[in-house]
Protein backbone atom coordinates (compact mmCIF):
# COMPACT_ATOMS: atom_id res chain seq x y z
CA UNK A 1 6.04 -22.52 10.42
CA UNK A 2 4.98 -22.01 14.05
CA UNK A 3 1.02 -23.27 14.65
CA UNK A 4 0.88 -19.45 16.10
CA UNK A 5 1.69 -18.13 12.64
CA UNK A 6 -1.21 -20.44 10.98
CA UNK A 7 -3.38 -19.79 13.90
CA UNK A 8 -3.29 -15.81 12.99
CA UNK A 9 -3.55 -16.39 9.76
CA UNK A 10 -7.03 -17.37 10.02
CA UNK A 11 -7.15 -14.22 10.48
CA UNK A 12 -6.93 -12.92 7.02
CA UNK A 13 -9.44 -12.65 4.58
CA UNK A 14 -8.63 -14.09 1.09
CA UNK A 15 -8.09 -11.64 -1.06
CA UNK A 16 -10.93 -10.64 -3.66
CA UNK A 17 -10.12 -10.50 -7.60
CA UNK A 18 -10.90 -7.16 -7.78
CA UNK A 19 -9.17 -6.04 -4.49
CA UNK A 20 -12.26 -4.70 -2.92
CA UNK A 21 -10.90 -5.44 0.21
CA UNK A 22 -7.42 -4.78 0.13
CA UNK A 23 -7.20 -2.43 3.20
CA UNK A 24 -8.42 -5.25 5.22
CA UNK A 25 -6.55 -7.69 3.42
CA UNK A 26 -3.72 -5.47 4.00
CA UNK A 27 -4.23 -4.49 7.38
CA UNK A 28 -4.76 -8.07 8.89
CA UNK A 29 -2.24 -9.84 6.60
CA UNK A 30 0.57 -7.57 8.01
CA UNK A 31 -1.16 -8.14 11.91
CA UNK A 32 -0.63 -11.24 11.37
CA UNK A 33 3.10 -10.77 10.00
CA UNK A 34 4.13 -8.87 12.95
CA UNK A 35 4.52 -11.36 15.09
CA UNK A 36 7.17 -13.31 13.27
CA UNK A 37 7.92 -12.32 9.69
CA UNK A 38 6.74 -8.60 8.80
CA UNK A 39 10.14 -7.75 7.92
CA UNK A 40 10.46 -10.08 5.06
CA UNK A 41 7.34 -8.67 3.53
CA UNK A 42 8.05 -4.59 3.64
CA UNK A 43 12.18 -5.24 3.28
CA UNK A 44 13.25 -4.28 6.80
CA UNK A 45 14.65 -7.60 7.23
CA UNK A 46 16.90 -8.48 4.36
CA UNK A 47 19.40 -11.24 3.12
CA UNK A 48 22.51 -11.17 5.06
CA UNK A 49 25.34 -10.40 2.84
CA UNK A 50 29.12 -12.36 3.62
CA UNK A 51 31.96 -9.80 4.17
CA UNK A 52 33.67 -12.34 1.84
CA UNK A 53 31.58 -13.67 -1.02
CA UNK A 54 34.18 -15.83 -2.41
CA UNK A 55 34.44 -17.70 0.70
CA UNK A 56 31.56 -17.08 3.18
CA UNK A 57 32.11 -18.02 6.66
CA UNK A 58 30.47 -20.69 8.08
CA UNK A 59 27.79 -18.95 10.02
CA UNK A 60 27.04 -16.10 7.23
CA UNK A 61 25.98 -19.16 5.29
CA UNK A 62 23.57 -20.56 7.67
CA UNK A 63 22.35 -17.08 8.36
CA UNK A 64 21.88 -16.72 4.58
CA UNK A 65 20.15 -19.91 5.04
CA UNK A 66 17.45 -19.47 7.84
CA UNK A 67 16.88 -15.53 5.88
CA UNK A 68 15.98 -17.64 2.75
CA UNK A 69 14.00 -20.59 4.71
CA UNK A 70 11.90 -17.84 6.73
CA UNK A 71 11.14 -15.69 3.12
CA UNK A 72 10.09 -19.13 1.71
CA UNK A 73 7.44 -19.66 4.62
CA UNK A 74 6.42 -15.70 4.23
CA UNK A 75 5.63 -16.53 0.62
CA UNK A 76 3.56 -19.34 1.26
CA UNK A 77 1.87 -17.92 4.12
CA UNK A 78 1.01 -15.01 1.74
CA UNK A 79 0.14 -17.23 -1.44
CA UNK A 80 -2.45 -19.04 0.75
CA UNK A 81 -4.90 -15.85 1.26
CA UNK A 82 -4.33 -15.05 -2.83
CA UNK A 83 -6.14 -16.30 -5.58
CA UNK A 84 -4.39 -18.76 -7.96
CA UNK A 85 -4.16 -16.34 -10.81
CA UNK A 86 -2.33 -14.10 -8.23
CA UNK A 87 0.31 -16.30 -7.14
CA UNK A 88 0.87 -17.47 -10.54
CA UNK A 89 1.62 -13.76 -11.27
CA UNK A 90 3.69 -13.20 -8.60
CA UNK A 91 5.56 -16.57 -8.21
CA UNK A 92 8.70 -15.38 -10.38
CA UNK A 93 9.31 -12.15 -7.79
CA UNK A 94 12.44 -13.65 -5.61
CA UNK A 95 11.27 -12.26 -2.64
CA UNK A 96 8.16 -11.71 0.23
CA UNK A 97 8.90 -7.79 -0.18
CA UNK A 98 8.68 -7.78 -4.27
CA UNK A 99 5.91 -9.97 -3.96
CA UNK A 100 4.11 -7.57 -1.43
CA UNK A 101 5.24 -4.44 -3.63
CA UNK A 102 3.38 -6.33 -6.87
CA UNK A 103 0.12 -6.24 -4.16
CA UNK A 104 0.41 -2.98 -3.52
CA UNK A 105 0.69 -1.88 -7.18
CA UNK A 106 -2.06 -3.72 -8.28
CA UNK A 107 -5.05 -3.99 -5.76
CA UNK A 108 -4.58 -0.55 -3.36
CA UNK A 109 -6.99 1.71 -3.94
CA UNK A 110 -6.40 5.54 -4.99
CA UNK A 111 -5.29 7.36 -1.91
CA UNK A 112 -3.97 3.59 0.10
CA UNK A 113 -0.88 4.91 1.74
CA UNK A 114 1.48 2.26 2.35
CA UNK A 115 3.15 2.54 5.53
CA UNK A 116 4.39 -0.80 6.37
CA UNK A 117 8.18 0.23 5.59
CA UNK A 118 8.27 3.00 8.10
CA UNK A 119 9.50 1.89 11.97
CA UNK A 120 7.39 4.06 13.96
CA UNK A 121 4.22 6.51 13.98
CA UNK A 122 4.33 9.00 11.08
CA UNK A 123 1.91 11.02 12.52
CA UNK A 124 0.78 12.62 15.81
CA UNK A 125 -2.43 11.04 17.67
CA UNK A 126 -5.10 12.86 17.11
CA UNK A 127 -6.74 15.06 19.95
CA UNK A 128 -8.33 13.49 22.38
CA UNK A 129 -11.71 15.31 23.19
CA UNK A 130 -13.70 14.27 26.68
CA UNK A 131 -12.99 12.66 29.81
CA UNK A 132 -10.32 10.56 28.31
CA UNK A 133 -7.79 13.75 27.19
CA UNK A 134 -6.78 16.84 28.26
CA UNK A 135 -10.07 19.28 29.03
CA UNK A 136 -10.91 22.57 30.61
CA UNK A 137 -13.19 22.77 33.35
């Protein structure tokens, strides 16, 4: 865990018990996750799989490895900004994406849309209006 990594995650709020703030929970926690580890949390990055599962080459087990290692740290970076009742309640889920998921269930509000899976905008900027856009003299 890079001192970058800890550095952002000062970052974060922690997480209230009735998820009052969960879109800036949300919002910073996956900042923060960007720079290193987002895709363990929203599933983009996932476990390498060997061509061969009865016998795994050599560096598809270390890459197995270093996937498990990094959604160890994503876990803990995540379990630090959550109350204790939290991570007891999601300390079974195998990975940083399930675990995530369990957080979205449970503390978005009514309308939260997540969009942490998706690569790129889903939406058009809105329209810029004075000096800074497009206007008509």
């Amino acid at each position: 865990m890079s001192y970058y990594t800890l550095t952002l995650l000062d970052t974060v709020p922690y997480l209230e018990e009735d998820g009052s703030n969960w879109p800036t929970f949300g919002l910073c926690f996956q900042e923060a996750m960007k720079a290193t580890y987002w895709g363990h949390s929203n599933g983009m990055t996932t476990c390498p799989i060997p061509n061969n599962a009865a016998l795994p080459m050599n560096a598809e087990i270390q890459a197995i490895k270093g996937w498990e290692c990094d959604n160890a740290i994503v876990q803990a970076l995540l379990s630090m900004r959550l109350l204790d009742w939290v991570v007891l309640s999601i300390d079974s889920y195998p990975t940083a994406e399930v675990q995530w998921d369990w957080l979205i269930r449970n503390f978005s509000q009514p309308g939260y849309e997540d969009t942490s899976k998706e690569e790129g905008p889903t939406r058009e900027p809105p329209a810029v209006i004075g000096w800074g856009g497009s206007h008509r003299r």
